[in-house]
Protein backbone atom coordinates (compact mmCIF):
# COMPACT_ATOMS: atom_id res chain seq x y z
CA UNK A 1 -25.35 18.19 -28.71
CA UNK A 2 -23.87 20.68 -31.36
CA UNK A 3 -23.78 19.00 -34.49
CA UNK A 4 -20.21 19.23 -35.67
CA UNK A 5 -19.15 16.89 -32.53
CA UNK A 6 -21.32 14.19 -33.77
CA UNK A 7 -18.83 12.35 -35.80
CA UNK A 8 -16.53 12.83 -32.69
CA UNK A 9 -18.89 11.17 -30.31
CA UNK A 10 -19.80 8.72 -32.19
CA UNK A 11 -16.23 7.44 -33.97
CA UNK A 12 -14.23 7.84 -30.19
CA UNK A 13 -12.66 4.41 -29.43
CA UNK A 14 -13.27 5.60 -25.72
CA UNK A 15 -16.40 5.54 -24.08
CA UNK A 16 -18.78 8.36 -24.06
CA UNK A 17 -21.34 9.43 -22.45
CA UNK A 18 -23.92 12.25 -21.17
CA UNK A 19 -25.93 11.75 -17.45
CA UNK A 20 -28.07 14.01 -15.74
CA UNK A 21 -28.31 14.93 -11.83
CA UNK A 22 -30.73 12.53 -11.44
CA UNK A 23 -28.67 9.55 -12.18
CA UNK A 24 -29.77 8.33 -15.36
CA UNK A 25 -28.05 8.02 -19.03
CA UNK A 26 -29.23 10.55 -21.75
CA UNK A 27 -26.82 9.65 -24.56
CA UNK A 28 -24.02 6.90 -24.71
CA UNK A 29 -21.70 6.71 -27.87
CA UNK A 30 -21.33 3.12 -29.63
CA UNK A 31 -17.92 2.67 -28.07
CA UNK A 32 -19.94 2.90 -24.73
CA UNK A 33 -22.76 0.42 -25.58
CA UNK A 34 -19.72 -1.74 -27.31
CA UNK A 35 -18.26 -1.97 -23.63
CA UNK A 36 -21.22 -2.86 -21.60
CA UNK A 37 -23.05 -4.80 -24.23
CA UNK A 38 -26.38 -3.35 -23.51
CA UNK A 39 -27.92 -1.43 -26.24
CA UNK A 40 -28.71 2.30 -25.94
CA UNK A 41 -32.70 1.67 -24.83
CA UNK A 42 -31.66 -0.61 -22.39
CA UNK A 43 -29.27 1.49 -20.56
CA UNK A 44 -31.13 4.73 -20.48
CA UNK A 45 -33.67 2.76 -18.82
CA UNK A 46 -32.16 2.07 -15.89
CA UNK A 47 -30.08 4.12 -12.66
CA UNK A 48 -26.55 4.19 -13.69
CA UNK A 49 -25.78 3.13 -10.01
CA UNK A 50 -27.50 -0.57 -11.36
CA UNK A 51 -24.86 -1.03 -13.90
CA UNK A 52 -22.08 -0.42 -11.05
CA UNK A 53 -20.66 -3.28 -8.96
CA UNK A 54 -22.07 -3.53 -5.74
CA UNK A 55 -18.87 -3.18 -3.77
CA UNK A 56 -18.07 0.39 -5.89
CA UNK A 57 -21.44 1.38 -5.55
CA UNK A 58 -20.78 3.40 -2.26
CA UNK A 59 -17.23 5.21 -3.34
CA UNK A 60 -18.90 5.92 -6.63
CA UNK A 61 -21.83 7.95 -5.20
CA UNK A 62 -19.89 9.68 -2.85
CA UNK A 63 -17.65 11.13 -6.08
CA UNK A 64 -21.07 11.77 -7.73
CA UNK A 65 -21.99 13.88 -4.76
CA UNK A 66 -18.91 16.13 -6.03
CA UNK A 67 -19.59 16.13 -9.74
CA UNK A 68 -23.32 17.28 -8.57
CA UNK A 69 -21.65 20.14 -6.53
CA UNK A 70 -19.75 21.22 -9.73
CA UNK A 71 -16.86 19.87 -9.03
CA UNK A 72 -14.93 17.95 -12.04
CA UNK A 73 -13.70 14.07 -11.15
CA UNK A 74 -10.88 12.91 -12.92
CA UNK A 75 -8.45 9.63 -12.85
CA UNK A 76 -11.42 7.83 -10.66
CA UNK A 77 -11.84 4.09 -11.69
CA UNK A 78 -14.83 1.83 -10.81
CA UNK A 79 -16.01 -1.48 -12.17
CA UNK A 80 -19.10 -2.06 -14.21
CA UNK A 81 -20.94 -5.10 -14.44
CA UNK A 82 -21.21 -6.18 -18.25
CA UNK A 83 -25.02 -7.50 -20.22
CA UNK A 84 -22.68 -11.32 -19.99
CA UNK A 85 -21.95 -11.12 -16.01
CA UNK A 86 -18.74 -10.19 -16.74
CA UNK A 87 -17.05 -7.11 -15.00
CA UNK A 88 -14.75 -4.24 -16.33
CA UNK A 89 -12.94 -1.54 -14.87
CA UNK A 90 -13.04 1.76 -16.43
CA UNK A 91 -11.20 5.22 -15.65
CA UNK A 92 -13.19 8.15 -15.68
CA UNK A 93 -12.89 11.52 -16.24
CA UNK A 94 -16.32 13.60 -16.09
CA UNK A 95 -17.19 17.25 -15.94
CA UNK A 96 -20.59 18.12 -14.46
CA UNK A 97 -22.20 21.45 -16.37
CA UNK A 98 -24.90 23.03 -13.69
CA UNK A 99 -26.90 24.75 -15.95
CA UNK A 100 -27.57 21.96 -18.33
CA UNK A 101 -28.12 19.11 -15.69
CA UNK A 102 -25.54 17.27 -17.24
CA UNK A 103 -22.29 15.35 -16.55
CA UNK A 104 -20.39 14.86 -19.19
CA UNK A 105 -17.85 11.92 -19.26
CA UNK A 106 -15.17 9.88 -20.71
CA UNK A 107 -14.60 5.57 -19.60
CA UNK A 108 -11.67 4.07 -20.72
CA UNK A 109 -11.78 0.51 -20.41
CA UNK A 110 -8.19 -0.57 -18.05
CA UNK A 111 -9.38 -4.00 -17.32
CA UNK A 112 -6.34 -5.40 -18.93
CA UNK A 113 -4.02 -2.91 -17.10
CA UNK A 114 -5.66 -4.21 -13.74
CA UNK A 115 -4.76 -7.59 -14.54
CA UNK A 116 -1.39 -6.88 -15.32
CA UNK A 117 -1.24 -4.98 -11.67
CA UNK A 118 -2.98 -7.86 -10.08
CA UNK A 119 -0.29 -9.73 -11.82
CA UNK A 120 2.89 -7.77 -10.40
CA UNK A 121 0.70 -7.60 -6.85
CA UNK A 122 0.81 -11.17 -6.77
CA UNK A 123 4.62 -11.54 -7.60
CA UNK A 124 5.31 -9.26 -5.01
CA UNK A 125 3.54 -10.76 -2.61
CA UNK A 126 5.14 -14.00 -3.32
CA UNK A 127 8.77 -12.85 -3.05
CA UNK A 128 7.85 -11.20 0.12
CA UNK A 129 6.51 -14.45 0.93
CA UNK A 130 9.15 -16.34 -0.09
CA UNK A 131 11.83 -13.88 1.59
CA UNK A 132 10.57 -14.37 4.99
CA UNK A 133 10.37 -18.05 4.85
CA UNK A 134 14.13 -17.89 3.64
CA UNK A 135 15.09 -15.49 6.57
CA UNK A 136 12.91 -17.58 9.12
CA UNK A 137 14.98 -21.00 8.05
CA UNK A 138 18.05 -19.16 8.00
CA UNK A 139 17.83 -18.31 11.78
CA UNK A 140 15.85 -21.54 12.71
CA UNK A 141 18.61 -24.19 11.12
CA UNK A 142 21.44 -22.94 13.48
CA UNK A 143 19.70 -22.39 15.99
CA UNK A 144 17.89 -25.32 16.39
CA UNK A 145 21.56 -26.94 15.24
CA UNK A 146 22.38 -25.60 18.96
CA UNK A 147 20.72 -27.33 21.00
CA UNK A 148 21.14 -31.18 20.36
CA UNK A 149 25.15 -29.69 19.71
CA UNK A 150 25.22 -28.54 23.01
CA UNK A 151 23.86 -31.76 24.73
CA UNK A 152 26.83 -33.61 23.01
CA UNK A 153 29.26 -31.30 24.79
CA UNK A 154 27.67 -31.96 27.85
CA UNK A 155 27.62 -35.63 27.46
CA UNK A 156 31.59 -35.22 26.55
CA UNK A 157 32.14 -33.71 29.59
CA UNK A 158 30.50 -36.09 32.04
CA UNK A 159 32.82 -39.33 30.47
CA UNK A 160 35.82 -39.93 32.79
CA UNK A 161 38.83 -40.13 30.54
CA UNK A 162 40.89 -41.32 33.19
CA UNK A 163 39.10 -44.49 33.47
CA UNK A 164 39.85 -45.26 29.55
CA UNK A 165 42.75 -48.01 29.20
CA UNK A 166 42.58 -47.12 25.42
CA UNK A 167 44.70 -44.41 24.56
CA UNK A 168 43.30 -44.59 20.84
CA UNK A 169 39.62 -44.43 22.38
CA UNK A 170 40.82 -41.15 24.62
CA UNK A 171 42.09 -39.39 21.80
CA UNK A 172 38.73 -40.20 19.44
CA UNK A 173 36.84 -38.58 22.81
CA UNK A 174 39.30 -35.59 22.11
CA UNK A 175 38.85 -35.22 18.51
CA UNK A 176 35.08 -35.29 18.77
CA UNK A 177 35.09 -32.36 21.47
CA UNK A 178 37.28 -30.35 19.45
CA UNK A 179 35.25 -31.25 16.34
CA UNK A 180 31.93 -30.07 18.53
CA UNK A 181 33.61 -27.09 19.63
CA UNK A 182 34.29 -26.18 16.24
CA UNK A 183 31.16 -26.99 15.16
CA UNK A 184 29.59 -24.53 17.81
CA UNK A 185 31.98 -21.40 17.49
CA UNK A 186 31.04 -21.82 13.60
CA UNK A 187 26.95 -21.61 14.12
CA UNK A 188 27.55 -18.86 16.63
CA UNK A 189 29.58 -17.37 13.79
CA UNK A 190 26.65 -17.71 11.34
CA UNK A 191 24.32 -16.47 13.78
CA UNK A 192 26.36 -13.40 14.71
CA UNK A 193 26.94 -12.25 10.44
CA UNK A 194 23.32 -13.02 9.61
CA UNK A 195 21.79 -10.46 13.04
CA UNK A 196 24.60 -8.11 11.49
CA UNK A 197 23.18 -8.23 7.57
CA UNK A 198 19.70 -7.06 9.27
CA UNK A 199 21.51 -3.57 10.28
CA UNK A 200 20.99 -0.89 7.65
CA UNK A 201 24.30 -0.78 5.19
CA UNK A 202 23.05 2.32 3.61
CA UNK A 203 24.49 5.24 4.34
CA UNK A 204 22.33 7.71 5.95
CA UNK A 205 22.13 11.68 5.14
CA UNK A 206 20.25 14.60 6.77
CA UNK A 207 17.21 14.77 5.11
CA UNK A 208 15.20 18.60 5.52
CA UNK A 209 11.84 17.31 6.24
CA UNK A 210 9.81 20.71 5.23
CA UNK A 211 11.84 20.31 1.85
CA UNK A 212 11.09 16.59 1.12
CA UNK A 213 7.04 17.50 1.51
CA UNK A 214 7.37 20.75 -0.68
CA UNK A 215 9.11 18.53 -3.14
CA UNK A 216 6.22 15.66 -2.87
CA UNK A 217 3.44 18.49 -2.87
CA UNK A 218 4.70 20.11 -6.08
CA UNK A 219 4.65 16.55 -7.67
CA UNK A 220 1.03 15.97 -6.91
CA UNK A 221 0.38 19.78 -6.90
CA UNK A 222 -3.07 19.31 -9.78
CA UNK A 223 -4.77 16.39 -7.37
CA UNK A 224 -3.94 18.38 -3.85
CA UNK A 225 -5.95 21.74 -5.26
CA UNK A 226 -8.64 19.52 -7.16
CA UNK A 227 -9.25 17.65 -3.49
CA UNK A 228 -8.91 21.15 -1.73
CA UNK A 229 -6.44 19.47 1.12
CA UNK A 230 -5.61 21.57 3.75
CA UNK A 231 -2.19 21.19 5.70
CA UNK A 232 -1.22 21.79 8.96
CA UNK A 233 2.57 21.00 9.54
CA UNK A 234 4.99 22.09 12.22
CA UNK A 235 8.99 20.63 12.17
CA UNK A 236 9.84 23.44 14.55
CA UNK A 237 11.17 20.76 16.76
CA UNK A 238 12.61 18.98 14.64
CA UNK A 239 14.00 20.07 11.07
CA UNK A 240 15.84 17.38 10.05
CA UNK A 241 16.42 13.54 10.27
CA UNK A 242 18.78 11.00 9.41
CA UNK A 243 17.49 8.79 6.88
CA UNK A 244 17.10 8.78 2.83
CA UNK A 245 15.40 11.41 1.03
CA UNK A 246 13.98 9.36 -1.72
CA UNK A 247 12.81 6.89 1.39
CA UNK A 248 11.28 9.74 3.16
CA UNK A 249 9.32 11.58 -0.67
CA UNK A 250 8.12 7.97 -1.33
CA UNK A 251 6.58 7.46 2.79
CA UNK A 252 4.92 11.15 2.28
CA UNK A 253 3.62 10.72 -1.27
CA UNK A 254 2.10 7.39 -0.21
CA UNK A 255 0.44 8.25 2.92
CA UNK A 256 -0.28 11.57 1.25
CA UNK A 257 -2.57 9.63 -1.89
CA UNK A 258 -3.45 7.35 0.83
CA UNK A 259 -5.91 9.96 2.57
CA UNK A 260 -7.02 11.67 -0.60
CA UNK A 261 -8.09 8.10 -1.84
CA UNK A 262 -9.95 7.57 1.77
CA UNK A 263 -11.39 11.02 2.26
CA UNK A 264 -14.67 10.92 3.67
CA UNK A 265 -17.37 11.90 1.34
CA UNK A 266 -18.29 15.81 0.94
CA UNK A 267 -15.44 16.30 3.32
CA UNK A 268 -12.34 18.22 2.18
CA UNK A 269 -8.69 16.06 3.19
CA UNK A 270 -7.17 17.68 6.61
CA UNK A 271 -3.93 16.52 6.99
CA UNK A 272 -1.16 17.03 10.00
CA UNK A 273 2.33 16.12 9.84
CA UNK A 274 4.36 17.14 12.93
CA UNK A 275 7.52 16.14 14.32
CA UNK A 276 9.18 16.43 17.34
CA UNK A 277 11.24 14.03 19.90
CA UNK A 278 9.23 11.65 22.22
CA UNK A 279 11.71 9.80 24.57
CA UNK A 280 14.45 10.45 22.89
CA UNK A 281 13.22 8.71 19.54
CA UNK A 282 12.91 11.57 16.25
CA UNK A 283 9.03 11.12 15.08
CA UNK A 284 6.88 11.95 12.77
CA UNK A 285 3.35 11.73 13.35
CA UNK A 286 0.71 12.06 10.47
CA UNK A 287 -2.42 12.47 10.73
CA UNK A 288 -5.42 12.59 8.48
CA UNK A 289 -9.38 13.01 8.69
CA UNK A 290 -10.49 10.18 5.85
CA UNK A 291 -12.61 7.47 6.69
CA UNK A 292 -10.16 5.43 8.74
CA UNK A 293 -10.01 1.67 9.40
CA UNK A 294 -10.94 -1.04 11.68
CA UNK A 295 -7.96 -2.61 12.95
CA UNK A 296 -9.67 -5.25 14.78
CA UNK A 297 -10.95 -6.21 11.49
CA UNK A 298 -7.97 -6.18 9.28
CA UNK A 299 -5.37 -7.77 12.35
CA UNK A 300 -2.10 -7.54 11.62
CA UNK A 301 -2.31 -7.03 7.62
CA UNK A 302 -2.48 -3.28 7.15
CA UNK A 303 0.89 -3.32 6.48
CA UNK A 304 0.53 -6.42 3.99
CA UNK A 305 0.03 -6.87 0.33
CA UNK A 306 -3.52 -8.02 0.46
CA UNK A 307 -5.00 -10.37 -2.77
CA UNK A 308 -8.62 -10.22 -1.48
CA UNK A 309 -10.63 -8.46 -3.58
CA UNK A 310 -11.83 -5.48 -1.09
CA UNK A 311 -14.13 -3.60 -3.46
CA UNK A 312 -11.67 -0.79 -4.23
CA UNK A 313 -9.26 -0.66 -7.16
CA UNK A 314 -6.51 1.06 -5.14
CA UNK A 315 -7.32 -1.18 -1.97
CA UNK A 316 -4.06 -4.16 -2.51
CA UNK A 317 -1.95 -2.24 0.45
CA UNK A 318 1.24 -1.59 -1.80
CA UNK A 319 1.78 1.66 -0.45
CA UNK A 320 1.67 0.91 3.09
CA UNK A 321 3.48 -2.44 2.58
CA UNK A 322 6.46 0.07 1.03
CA UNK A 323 5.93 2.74 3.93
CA UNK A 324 6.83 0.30 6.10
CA UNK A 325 9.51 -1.70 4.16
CA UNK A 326 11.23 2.17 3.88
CA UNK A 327 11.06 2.60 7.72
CA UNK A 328 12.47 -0.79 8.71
CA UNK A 329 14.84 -1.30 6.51
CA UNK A 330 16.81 1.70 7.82
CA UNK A 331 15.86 0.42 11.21
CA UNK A 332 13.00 2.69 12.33
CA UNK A 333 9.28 1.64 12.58
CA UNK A 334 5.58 2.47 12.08
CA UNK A 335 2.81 2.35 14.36
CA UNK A 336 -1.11 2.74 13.44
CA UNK A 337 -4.05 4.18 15.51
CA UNK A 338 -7.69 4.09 13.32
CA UNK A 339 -10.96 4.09 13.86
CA UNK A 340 -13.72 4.10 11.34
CA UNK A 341 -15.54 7.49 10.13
CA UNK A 342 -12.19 9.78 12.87
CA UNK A 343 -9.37 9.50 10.58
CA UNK A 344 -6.40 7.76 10.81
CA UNK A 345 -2.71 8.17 12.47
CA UNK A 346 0.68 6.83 11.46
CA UNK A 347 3.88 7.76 14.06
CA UNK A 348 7.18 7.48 12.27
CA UNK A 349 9.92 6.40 14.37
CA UNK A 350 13.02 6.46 13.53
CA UNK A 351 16.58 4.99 14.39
């Protein structure tokens, strides 16, 4: 190392550190033994892949693979497992130099910024929780109301008021019919305002579908030429749809991330996004070539906010969970078709 950057290397509060291609430390700064807690000995000693936790192990080497075809890795985070047991994440940014050996590369420690994420993850995942209970008991009460209502009226109608001397008696009969009635028109009432709150209030607009990706594109512009993703779109059928633009950047820049995060290893992102009519419905189907998922496996919660701990950092399904909260709640839907190691397809269908 040139002299000069000594004092830099060895004063950064971030980690630093120099590997070579065959996987082992050749110089760590003190900020980087600080983080682990092993000293400087101990960690050249071993494969850097031993210090990684063995659920990141696998995504980490297949972003080493990259770095060792001299290609640069930035904003990748992975968790390290600590001299004390303990495990931190750290965000990396490394730049491999071919005709040195070496990978250079700076860990920030976000362990704290995870556990503020699990944190709002969590809350989310409550209030979603919460919001469907709320929405299941606000159906259930009236209509389960219904039923034992309805068997009243029935019973009313089977007494023969004709045969009751007691005109105070008839008109009690009378009053508690009417009453019943009442009771009834006002649950159907309920019933009828709460299926019409479900319909979308927002007002929709014609959203150009080739200018809502440009727009999303441009945003992540640096990370789609890093990953070298290839498109392949065709709206020639269909230009525009009726929906929300900000609804439809936040579905495309989600699935979009979604396959760069998932991309096979050594294997540039492919995606397709084409849309056309199929029976009469406007859809959008997208279609990637990352490593897919077993939906057998994961049942019915790849649309869910998931608190297991999966082994990846980005790996909590908040974007899907929003894809699919931005297609409903303007009354469309989502479906899925995966299979592991052939990529993975989402239709769009809207309203």
């Amino acid at each position: 190392m040139n002299p000069t950057l000594e004092p830099f290397f060895n004063q950064s509060l971030d980690g630093l550190c120099i590997a070579d291609y065959d996987g082992y430390f050749v110089k760590v700064n003190p900020s980087f033994k600080s983080l682990l807690g092993y000293s400087e000995k101990e960690l050249k000693s071993r494969l850097i892949s031993s210090f990684i936790h063995p659920k990141d192990r696998e995504a980490t080497a297949g972003h080493r693979e990259k770095l060792l075809k001299n290609k640069p890795l930035t904003n990748f985070e992975n968790r390290y497992i600590t001299k004390s047991g303990e495990h931190i994440w750290l965000h990396w940014t490394s730049i491999p130099v071919s005709k040195k050996g070496l990978i250079y590369a700076i860990a920030r420690d976000v362990t704290h910024t995870k556990k503020l994420e699990q944190e709002r993850i969590n809350h989310l995942e409550q209030l979603s929780r919460a919001n469907k209970t709320l929405r299941q008991q606000n159906y259930a009460t009236p209509h389960d109301l219904r039923s034992p209502l309805n068997n009243l009226l029935s019973l009313l109608t089977l007494i023969d008021l004709s045969k009751i001397d007691d005109k105070d008696t008839v008109e009690i009969l009378d009053l508690i019919s009417l009453s019943a009635e009442g009771l009834k028109n006002s649950l159907n009432s309920y019933l009828d305002a709460l299926k019409q709150r479900e319909v979308p209030t927002e007002k929709l607009e014609e959203v150009d579908l080739d200018r809502t990706l440009q727009k999303v594109k441009s945003s992540i512009g640096s990370l789609i030429q890093k990953e070298g993703v290839v498109f392949h779109t065709d709206f020639s059928e269909m230009e525009h749809v009726a929906f929300k633009e900000r609804f439809l950047e936040s579905i495309f820049l989600n699935l979009i991330t979604n396959s760069i995060k998932y991309t096979q290893p050594s294997v540039s992102p492919v995606i397709s996004i084409v849309a056309k009519e199929v029976l009469g419905k406007k859809t959008i189907v997208y279609t990637d070539n990352g490593i897919g998922m077993d939906l057998e496996k994961m049942g019915g919660s790849i649309f869910e906010i998931r608190d297991k701990d999966s082994g990846n950092q980005e790996s909590k399904g908040v974007g899907l969970y929003l894809v699919k909260s931005h297609m409903t709640s303007l009354g469309g839907s989502i479906e899925v078709n995966s299979k592991v190691n052939e990529g993975t397809t989402f239709t769009l269908i809207f309203k």
